[in-house]
Each structure stands twice: as structure tokens, then as C-alpha cells.
Protein backbone atom coordinates (compact mmCIF):
# COMPACT_ATOMS: atom_id res chain seq x y z
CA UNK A 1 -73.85 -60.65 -41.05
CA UNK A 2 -76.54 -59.71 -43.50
CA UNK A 3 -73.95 -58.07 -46.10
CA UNK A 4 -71.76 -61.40 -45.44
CA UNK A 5 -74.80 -63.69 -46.02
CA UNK A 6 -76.71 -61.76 -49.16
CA UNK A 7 -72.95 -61.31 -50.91
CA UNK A 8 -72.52 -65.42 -50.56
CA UNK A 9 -75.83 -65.95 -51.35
CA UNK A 10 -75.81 -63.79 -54.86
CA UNK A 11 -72.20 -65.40 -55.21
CA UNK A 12 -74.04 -68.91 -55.46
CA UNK A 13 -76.90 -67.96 -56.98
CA UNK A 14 -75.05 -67.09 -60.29
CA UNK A 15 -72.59 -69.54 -60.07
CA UNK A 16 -75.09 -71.95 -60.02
CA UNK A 17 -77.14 -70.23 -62.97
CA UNK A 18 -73.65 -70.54 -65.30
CA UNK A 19 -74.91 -74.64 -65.32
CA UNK A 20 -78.85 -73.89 -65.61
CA UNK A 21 -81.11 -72.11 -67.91
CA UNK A 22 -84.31 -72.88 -65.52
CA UNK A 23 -85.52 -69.63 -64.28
CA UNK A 24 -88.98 -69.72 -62.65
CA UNK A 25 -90.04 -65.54 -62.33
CA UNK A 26 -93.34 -64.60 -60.45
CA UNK A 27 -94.30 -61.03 -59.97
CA UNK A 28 -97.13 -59.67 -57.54
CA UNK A 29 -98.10 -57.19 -55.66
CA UNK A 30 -101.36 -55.40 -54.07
CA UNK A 31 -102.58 -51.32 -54.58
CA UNK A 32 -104.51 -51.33 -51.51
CA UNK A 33 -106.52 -48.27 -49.78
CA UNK A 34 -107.02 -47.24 -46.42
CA UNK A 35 -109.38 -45.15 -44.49
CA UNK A 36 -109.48 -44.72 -40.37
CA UNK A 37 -111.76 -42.49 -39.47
CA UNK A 38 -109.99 -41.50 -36.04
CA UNK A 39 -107.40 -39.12 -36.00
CA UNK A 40 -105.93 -39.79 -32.90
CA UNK A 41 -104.63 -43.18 -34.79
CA UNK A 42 -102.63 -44.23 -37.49
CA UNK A 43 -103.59 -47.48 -39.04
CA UNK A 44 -100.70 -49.14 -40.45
CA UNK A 45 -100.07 -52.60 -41.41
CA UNK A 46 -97.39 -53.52 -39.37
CA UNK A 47 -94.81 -51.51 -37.07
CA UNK A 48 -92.18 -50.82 -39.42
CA UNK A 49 -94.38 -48.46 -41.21
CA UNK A 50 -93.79 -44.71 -40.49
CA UNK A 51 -97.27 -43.51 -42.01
CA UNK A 52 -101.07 -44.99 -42.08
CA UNK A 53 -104.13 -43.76 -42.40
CA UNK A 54 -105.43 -41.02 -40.09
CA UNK A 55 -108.73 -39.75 -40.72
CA UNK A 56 -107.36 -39.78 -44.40
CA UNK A 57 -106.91 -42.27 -47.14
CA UNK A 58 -103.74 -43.88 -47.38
CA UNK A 59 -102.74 -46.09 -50.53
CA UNK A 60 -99.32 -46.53 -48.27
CA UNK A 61 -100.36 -49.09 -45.96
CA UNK A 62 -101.11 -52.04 -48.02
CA UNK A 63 -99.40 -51.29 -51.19
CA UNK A 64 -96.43 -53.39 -52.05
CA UNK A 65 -95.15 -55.19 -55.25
CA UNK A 66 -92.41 -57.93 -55.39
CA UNK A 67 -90.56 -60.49 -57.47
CA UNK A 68 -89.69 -64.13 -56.74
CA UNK A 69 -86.95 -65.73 -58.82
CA UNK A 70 -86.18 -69.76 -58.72
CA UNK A 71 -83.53 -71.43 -59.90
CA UNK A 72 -83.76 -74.91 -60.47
CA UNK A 73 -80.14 -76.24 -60.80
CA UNK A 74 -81.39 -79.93 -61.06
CA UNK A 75 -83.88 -82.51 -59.53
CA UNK A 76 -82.05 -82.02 -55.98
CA UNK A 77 -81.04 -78.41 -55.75
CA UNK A 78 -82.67 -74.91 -55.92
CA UNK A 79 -82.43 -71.10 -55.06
CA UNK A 80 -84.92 -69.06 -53.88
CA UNK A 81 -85.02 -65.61 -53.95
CA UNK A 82 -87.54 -62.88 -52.94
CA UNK A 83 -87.45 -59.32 -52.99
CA UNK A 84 -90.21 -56.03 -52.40
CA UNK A 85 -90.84 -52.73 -52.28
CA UNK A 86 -93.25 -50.43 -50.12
CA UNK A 87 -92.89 -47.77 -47.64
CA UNK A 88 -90.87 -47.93 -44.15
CA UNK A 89 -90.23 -46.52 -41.36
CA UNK A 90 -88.55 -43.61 -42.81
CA UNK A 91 -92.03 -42.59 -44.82
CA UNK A 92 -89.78 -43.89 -48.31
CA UNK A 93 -90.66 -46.78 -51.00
CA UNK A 94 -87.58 -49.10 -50.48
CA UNK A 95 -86.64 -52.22 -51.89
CA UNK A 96 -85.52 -54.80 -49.87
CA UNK A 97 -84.80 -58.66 -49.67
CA UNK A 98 -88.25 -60.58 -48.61
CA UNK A 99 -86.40 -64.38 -48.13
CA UNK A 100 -84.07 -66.25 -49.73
CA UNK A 101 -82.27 -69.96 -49.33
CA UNK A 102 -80.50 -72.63 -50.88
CA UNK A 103 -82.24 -75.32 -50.64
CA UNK A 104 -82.09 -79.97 -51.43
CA UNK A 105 -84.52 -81.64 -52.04
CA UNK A 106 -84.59 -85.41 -51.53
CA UNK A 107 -87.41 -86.32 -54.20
CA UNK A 108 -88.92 -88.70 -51.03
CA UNK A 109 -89.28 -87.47 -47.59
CA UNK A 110 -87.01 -84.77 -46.59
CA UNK A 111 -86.51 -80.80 -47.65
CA UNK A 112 -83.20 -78.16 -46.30
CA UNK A 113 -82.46 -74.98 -46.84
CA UNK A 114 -79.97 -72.64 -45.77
CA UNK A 115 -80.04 -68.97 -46.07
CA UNK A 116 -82.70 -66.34 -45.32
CA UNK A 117 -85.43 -68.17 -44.18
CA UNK A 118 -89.40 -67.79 -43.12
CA UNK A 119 -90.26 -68.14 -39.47
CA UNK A 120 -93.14 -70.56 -39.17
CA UNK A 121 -95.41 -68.86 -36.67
CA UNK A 122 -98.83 -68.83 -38.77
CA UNK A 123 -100.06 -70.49 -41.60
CA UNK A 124 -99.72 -67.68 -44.07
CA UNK A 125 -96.04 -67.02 -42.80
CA UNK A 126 -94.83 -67.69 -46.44
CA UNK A 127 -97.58 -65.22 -48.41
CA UNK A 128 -97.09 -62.75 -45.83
CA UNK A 129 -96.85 -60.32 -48.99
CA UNK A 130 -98.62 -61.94 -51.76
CA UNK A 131 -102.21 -60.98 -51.30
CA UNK A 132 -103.86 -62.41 -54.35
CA UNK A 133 -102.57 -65.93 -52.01
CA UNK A 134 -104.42 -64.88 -48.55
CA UNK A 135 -107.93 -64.03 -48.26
CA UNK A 136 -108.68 -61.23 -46.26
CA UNK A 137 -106.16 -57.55 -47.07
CA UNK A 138 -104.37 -58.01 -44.13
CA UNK A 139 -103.90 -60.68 -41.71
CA UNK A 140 -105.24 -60.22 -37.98
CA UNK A 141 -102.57 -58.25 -35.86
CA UNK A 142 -103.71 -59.81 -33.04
CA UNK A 143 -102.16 -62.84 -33.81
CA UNK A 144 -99.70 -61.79 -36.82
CA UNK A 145 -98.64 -58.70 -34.91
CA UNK A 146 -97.04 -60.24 -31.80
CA UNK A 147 -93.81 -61.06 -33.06
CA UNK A 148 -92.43 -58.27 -35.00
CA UNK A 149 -90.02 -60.32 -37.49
CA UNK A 150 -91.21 -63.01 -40.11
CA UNK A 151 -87.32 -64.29 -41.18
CA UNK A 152 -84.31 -65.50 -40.00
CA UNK A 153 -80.74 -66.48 -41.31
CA UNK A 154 -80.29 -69.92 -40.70
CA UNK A 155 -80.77 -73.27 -41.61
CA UNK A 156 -84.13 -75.57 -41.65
CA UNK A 157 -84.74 -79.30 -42.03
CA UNK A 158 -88.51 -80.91 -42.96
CA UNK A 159 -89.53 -84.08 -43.24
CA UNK A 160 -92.68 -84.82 -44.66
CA UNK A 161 -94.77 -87.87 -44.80
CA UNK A 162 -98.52 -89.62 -45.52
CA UNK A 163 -100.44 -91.82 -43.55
CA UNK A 164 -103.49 -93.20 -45.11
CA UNK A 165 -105.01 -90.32 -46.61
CA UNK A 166 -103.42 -88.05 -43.90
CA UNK A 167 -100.53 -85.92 -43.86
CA UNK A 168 -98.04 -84.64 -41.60
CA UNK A 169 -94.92 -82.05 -42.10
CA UNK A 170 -92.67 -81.47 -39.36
CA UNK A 171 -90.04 -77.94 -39.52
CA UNK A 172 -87.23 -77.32 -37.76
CA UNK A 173 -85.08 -74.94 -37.80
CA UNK A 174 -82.24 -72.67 -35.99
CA UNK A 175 -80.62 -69.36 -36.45
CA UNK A 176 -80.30 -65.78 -35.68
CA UNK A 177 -81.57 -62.21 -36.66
CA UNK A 178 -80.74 -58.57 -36.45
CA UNK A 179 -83.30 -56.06 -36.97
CA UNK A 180 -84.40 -52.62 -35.34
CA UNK A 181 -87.95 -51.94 -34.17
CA UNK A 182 -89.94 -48.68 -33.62
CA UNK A 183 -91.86 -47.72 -30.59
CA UNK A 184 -94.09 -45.44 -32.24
CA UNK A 185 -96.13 -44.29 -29.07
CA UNK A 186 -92.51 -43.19 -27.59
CA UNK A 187 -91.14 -41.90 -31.05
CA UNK A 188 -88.14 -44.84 -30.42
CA UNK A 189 -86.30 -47.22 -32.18
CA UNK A 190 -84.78 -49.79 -30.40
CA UNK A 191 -81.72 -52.38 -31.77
CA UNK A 192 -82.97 -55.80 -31.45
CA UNK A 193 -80.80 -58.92 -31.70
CA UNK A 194 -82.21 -62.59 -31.65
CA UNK A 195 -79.75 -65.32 -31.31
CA UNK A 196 -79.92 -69.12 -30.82
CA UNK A 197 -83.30 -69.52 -32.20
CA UNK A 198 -84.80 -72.41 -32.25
CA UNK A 199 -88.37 -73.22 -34.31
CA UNK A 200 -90.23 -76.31 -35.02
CA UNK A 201 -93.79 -76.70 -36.09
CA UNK A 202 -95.88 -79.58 -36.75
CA UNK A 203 -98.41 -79.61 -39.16
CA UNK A 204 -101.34 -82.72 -39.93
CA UNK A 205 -104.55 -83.25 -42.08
CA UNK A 206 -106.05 -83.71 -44.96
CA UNK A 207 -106.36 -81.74 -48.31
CA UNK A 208 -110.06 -80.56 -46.35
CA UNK A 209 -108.77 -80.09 -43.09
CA UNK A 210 -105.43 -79.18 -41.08
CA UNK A 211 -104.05 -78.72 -37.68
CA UNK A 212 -100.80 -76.94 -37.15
CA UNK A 213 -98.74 -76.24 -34.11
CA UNK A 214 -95.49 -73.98 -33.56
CA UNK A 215 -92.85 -73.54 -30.65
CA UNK A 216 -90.43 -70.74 -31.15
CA UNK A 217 -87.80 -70.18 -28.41
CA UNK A 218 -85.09 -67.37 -28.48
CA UNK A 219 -82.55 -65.41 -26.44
CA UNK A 220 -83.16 -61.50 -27.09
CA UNK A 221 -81.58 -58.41 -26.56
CA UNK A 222 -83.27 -55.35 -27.44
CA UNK A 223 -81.32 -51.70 -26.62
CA UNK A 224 -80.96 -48.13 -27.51
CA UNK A 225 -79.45 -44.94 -25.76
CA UNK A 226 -82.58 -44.51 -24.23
CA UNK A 227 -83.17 -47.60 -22.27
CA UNK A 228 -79.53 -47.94 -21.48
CA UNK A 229 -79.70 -45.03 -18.96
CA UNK A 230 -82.75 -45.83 -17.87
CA UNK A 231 -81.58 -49.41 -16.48
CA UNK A 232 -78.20 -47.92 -15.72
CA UNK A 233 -79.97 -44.98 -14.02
CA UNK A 234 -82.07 -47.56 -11.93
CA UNK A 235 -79.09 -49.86 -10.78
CA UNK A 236 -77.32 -46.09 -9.61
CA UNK A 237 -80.21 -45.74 -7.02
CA UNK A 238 -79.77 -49.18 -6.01
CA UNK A 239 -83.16 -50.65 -7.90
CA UNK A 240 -81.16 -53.44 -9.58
CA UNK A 241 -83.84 -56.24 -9.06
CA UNK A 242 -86.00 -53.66 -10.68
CA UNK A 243 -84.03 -53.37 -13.50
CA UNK A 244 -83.11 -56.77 -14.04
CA UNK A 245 -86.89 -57.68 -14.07
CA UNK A 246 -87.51 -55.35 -16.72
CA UNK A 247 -84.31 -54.64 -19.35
CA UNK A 248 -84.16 -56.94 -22.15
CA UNK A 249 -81.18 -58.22 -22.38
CA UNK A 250 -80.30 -61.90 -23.23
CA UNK A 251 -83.76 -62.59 -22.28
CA UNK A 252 -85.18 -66.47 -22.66
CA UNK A 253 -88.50 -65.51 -24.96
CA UNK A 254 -91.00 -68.55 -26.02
CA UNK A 255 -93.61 -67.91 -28.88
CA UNK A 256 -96.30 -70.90 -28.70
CA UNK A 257 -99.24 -70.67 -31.61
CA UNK A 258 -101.84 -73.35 -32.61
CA UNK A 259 -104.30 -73.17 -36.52
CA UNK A 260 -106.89 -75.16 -37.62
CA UNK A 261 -108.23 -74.81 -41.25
CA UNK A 262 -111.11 -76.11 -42.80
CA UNK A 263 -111.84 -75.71 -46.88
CA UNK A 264 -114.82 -78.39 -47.61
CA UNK A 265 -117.44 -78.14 -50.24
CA UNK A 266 -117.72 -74.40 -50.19
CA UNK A 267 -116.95 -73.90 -46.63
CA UNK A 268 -114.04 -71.99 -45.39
CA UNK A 269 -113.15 -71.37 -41.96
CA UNK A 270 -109.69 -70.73 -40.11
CA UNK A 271 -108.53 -69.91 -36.64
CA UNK A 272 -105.41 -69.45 -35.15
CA UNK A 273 -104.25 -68.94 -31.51
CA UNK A 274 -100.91 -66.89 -30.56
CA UNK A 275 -98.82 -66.50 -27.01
CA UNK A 276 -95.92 -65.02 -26.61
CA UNK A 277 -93.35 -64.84 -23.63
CA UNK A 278 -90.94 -62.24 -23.77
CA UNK A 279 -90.11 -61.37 -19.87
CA UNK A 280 -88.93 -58.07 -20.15
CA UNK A 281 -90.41 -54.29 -20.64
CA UNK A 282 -92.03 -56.27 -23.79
CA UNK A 283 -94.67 -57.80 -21.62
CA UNK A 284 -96.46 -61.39 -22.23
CA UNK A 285 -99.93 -61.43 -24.45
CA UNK A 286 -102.19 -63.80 -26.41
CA UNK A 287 -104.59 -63.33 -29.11
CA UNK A 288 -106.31 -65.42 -31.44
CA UNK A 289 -108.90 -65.20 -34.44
CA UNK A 290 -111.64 -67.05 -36.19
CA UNK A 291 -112.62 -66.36 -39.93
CA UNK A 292 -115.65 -68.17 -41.52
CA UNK A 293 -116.24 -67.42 -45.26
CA UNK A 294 -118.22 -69.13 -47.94
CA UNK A 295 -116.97 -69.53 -51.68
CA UNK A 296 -119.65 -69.09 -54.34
CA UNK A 297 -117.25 -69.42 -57.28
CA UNK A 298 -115.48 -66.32 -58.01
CA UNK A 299 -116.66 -64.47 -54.93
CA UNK A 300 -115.92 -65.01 -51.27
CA UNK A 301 -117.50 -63.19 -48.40
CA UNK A 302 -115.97 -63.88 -44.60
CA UNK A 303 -116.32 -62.27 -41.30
CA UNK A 304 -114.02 -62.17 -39.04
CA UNK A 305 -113.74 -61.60 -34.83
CA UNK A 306 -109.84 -61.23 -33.06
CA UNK A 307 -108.97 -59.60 -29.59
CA UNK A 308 -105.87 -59.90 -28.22
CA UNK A 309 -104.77 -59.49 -24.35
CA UNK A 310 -101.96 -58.35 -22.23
CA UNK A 311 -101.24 -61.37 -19.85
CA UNK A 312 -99.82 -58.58 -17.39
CA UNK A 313 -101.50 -54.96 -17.20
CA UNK A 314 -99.18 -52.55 -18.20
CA UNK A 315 -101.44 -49.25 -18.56
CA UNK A 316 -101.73 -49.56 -14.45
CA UNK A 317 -97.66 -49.49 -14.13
CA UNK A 318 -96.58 -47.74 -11.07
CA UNK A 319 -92.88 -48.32 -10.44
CA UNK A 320 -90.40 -45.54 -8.96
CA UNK A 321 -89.66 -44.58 -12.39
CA UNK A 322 -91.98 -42.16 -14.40
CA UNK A 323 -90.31 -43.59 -18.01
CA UNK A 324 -90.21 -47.34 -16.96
CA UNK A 325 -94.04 -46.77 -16.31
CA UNK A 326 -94.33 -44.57 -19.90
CA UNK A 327 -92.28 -47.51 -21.07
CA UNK A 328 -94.63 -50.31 -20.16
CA UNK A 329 -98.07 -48.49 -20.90
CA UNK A 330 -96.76 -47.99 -24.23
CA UNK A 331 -96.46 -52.00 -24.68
CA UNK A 332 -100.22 -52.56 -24.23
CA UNK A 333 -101.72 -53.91 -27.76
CA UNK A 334 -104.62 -55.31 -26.36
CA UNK A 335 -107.36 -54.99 -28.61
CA UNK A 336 -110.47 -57.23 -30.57
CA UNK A 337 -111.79 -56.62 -34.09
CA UNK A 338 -114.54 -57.49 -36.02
CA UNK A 339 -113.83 -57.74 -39.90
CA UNK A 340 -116.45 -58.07 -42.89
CA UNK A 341 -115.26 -58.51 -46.08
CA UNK A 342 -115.52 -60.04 -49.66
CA UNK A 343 -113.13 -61.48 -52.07
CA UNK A 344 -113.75 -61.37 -55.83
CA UNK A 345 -111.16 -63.42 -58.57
CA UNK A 346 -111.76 -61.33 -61.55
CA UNK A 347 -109.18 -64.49 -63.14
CA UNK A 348 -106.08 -66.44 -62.48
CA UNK A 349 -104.10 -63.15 -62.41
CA UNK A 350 -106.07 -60.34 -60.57
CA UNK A 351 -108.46 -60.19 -57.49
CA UNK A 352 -110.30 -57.31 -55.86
CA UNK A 353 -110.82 -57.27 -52.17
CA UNK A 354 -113.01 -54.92 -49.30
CA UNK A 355 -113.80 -54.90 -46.36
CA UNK A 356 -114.64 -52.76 -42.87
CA UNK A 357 -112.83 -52.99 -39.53
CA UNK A 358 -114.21 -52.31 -36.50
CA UNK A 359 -111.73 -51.89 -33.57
CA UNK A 360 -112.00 -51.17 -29.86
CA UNK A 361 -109.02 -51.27 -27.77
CA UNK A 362 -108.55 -52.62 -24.50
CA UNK A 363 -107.55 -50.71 -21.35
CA UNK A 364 -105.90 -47.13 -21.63
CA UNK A 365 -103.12 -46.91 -24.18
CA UNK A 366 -104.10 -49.85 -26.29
CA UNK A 367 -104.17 -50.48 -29.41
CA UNK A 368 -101.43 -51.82 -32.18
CA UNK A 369 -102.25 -48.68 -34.18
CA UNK A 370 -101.81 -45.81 -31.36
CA UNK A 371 -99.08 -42.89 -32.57
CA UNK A 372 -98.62 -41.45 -28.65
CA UNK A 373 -100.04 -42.50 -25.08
CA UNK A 374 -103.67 -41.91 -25.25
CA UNK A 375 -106.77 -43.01 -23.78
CA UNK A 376 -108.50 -45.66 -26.14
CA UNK A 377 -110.97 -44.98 -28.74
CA UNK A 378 -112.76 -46.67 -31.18
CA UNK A 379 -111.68 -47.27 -34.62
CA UNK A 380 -113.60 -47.99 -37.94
CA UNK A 381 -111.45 -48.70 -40.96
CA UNK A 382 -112.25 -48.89 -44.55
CA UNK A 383 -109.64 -51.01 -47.00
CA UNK A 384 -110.03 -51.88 -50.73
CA UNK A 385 -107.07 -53.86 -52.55
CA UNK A 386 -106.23 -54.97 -56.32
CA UNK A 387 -103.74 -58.19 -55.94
CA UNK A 388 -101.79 -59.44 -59.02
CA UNK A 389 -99.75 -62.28 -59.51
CA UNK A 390 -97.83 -63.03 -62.54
């Protein structure tokens, strides 16, 4: 479906640049460092890096760069398309297609695209890569790490309108996705498929202050040789309510989050809230985080406190099965963070960025950044990034 969509997509895309000569071409990208002192953990990013930092510095983590082409065919239609490059799972710089949509515009009220397009969980869904755009390095994963894909291929509809001096956007959207997903505690990769998703998010405010709200609902399989003998093993001794409780297969899964964001004067502050409900192996959790920072010109400090929580224990699992119970300890991510850090525009193109993570996980086996079932520790973690945008 991907091959199908990114062949039709190209197809357009210079079909429609045969009748147009207006190219819009941004380049960016970060050269970030990483240091975690605590080599029982490898600090990564996100999941679908292989390597982090482990008592070592990594310039892997946080290091990406990327290019966004536009094509403005005329007042009504566009094409968007984003690509980058930066290490996977397989420990290898690959380049790979960010986003991308065809999209009408209206010129009044109402915006749709169709192609490959952002899921609109958190504010920053849409700079997700572009750090010179976000303010800390790296997002909180205790909110941005609960769902573990930012796109879909689909379609999405917004209308957008103003009130006074208030504003309001309203998304909505439907598709499907395909992607795999490491377990790194288990050293597994599991085959995920999302289909009939359905997003809408609501957004109102003012240019000083916003509110934002997101549903997400979706029907999700996620398998692999492993876990299909596990739940086949199960039903063969009879433990089918056991299994059906925990395989995830066509499973009904809800994602609701909630922002508010506040730039006045010199003031900054943002805070989002995250809950997922996934009914499965992949067990229910909710996280949120606050970030106050203060703009003197050029330079921004913030701080920053997250934690994130299983709704259900998993480290306590004690089922018949010794690898169901490995299999739901290894789903605990509960965690909180504290974050110091300072932003610095050296001008419209470049920006320099530190700051120091503290982390202390939750319950045994926590953590987003474990590499195997361990009991928790503490982490402190080091970062410094150059962003560029062009």
C-alpha cells in the first residue's frame, strides 16, 4: 500500500510540476549529542532507534537532517512533500519519506489533503523533526512516546474559522497504517497494522493563548512468530479467555490528549496531557508535562517536570504463563523527568540548545529507555543540539 501510494503520489507530483515553476525548498536538520550516564540504559529518542547513549556519547540519537519540497500548482492546489535521514532500528543512516499530501485549499474556511498525512496527537505533531521549530531537543516521551506512529495514509478535512479575536480549527481525518515496532527489552519486532482510523482535534485561542483537544480511535493488530504461539499455545491448554484478554488482534484502541499554550509578553509556558487505551498485552497509561520558560530575546531558558503511569501494573504480572508475564513487565514505561534547559537563536537560520535530564522510573522494569528487564535506576542525561533551517 505504501509502494502503491508513494508511486501515485510522485506520479502527481511531477505531472503537476510540468504546469508550475513554484517550488518552495526548506532544508533542516539538528547535530545533537547525548550522554546517559547509566549503562544499564540506552537513551534513545524514540523506539525505532537501535542505538542511544549508554554511559557514552552518542551524536546518533538526535541527529537528523531533512528536506521539504512544495509545489504550488495555483491559488487552490498544492503538494507537500517531506523526506529525512538518521539512524534506525537496524543501527544505519536511512532516508525515508517524513509526510506527504495533496492538498485544496479553499482561500476562505476549509483545507483537504490526501496522501501521507500527520496524526494530530500533540501540538508539535507537524515539527516532530525540525528542531530549530520546537523548543526543548526532544519532546517529553511521556506524552510523545505513547503512541509509537506520527502518520497515516489517508485523507483529512479542516475547517477553520474566527470569532471576535478568537480562533478555532477543527481536523478530521481517517485512514490506515502499516508499520513494525521493536520491543527492545525482549529483542522483538512485532508487525503492527492500524486500520479504520479515525482522528479529530479541536483547537481554540488567541495568538497569546490556545487550548487544543484530540480523540484518536483505531482497530489494531499487532503480531509476530513469537506471540502467535504464545496465544495459540494458551488456547491449546484451554486458557482462551486468557488469551483473548491479552493478544492484540483487531483490538478497539482510543488515544485521548488535551494542550494548553501560553506565549505573552515574554512568558512561555505549555502543558499537555496524554491517555491511551490499547486493551491488549500493550497495557493502558497516561502522562502529561508542563514546561515554563522565559524569552529574553535571543535566549530562552525552561524547566520542565513529566511522569507518566501505567493505568494497570504490569511489573506485578502473574498469569500461568512465564512469557505472557515477561511480555507485560516489559510494557511498563512509567516514568517522570525533570528537564533544565536553554535555547539560544544565534539568527534566523541556526540555534544552539542544552540541557540535563533527570529520570527515575517507576516500578521494576520501567522506563521508555530500558534495553532488557531490569530493576529501575536512575538516569541523568546530558544533550547539546545545533538546529538549522534553510
Amino acid at each position: 500500500m505504501k509502494n502503491i501510494f508513494f508511486k501515485l503520489f510522485t506520479f502527481l507530483l511531477f505531472t503537476l510540476s510540468a504546469n508550475s515553476s513554484e517550488f518552495d525548498v526548506k532544508a533542516f536538520g539538528t547535530l545533537g549529542g547525548v550522554y546517559n550516564d547509566n549503562s544499564d540504559y540506552i537513551y534513545r529518542k524514540d523506539i525505532f532507534q537501535k542505538d542511544g547513549s549508554s554511559d557514552d556519547l552518542s551524536f546518533k540519537t538526535d541527529t537528523v537532517v531533512g528536506l521539504q519540497t512544495t509545489l504550488h500548482v495555483n491559488e487552490n492546489f498544492s503538494a507537500l512533500l517531506q523526506g529525512i535521514a538518521n539512524n534506525d532500528y537496524d543501527d544505519k543512516v536511512r532516508a525515508k519519506i517524513d509526510w506527504g499530501y495533496l492538498k485544496y485549499d479553499s482561500n476562505e474556511n476549509i483545507t483537504l489533503k490526501f496522501g501521507r498525512i500527520r496524526t494530530p496527537y500533540y501540538k508539535n505533531s507537524e515539527n516532530l523533526n525540525i528542531g530549530y521549530s520546537n523548543l526543548m531537543i526532544r519532546e517529553s516521551v511521556e506524552v510523545y512516546g505513547q503512541v509509537p506512529f506520527s502518520s497515516y495514509n489517508g485523507v483529512e478535512i479542516t475547517y477553520s474559522n474566527i470569532i471576535g479575536t478568537y480562533f478555532y480549527t477543527i481536523q478530521g481525518g481517517y485512514g490506515r497504517e502499516e508499520l513494525t515496532v521493536p520491543n527492545h527489552s525482549l529483542n522483538q519486532e512485532a508487525n503492527v497494522n492500524i486500520d479504520d482510523l479515525y482522528a479529530i482535534n479541536l483547537t481554540f485561542g488567541t495568538t497569546a493563548l490556545q487550548t487544543r483537544v484530540t480523540y484518536i480511535n483505531a482497530d489494531i493488530t499487532a503480531v509476530n512468530q513469537s506471540l502467535n504461539q504464545l496465544f495459540a499455545g494458551l488456547r491449546a491448554f484451554g486458557l482462551d479467555e486468557l488469551a483473548d484478554q491479552y493478544e492484540h488482534k483487531n483490538k478497539q484502541s482510543e488515544y485521548l490528549g488535551f494542550g494548553i499554550f501560553l506565549d505573552y509578553k515574554n512568558i512561555l509556558f505549555s502543558s499537555e496531557y496524554g491517555q491511551r487505551r490499547l486493551n491488549s498485552f500493550s497495557r493502558d497509561l497516561h502522562g502529561y508535562y508542563a514546561t515554563v520558560g522565559y524569552s529574553f530575546h535571543k535566549l530562552i531558558p525552561f524547566i520542565t517536570y513529566a511522569k507518566s503511569e501505567m493505568d494497570n501494573v504490569t511489573y506485578g504480572a502473574n498469569t500461568v504463563s512465564p512469557i505472557l508475564n515477561n511480555l507485560l513487565r516489559s510494557q511498563n514505561t512509567a516514568q517522570s523527568s525533570k528537564t533544565v534547559g536553554i535555547k539560544y537563536y544565534l539568527n534566523e537560520n541556526f540555534d544552539i540548545k542544552f540541557q540535563y535530564e533527570n529520570i527515575i522510573p517507576k516500578g521494576d522494569f520501567g522506563s521508555y529507555h530500558l534495553s532488557s528487564l531490569q530493576k529501575p535506576q536512575e538516569l541523568n542525561v546530558f544533550s547539546f543540539a545545533l538546529d538549522f533551517v534553510f
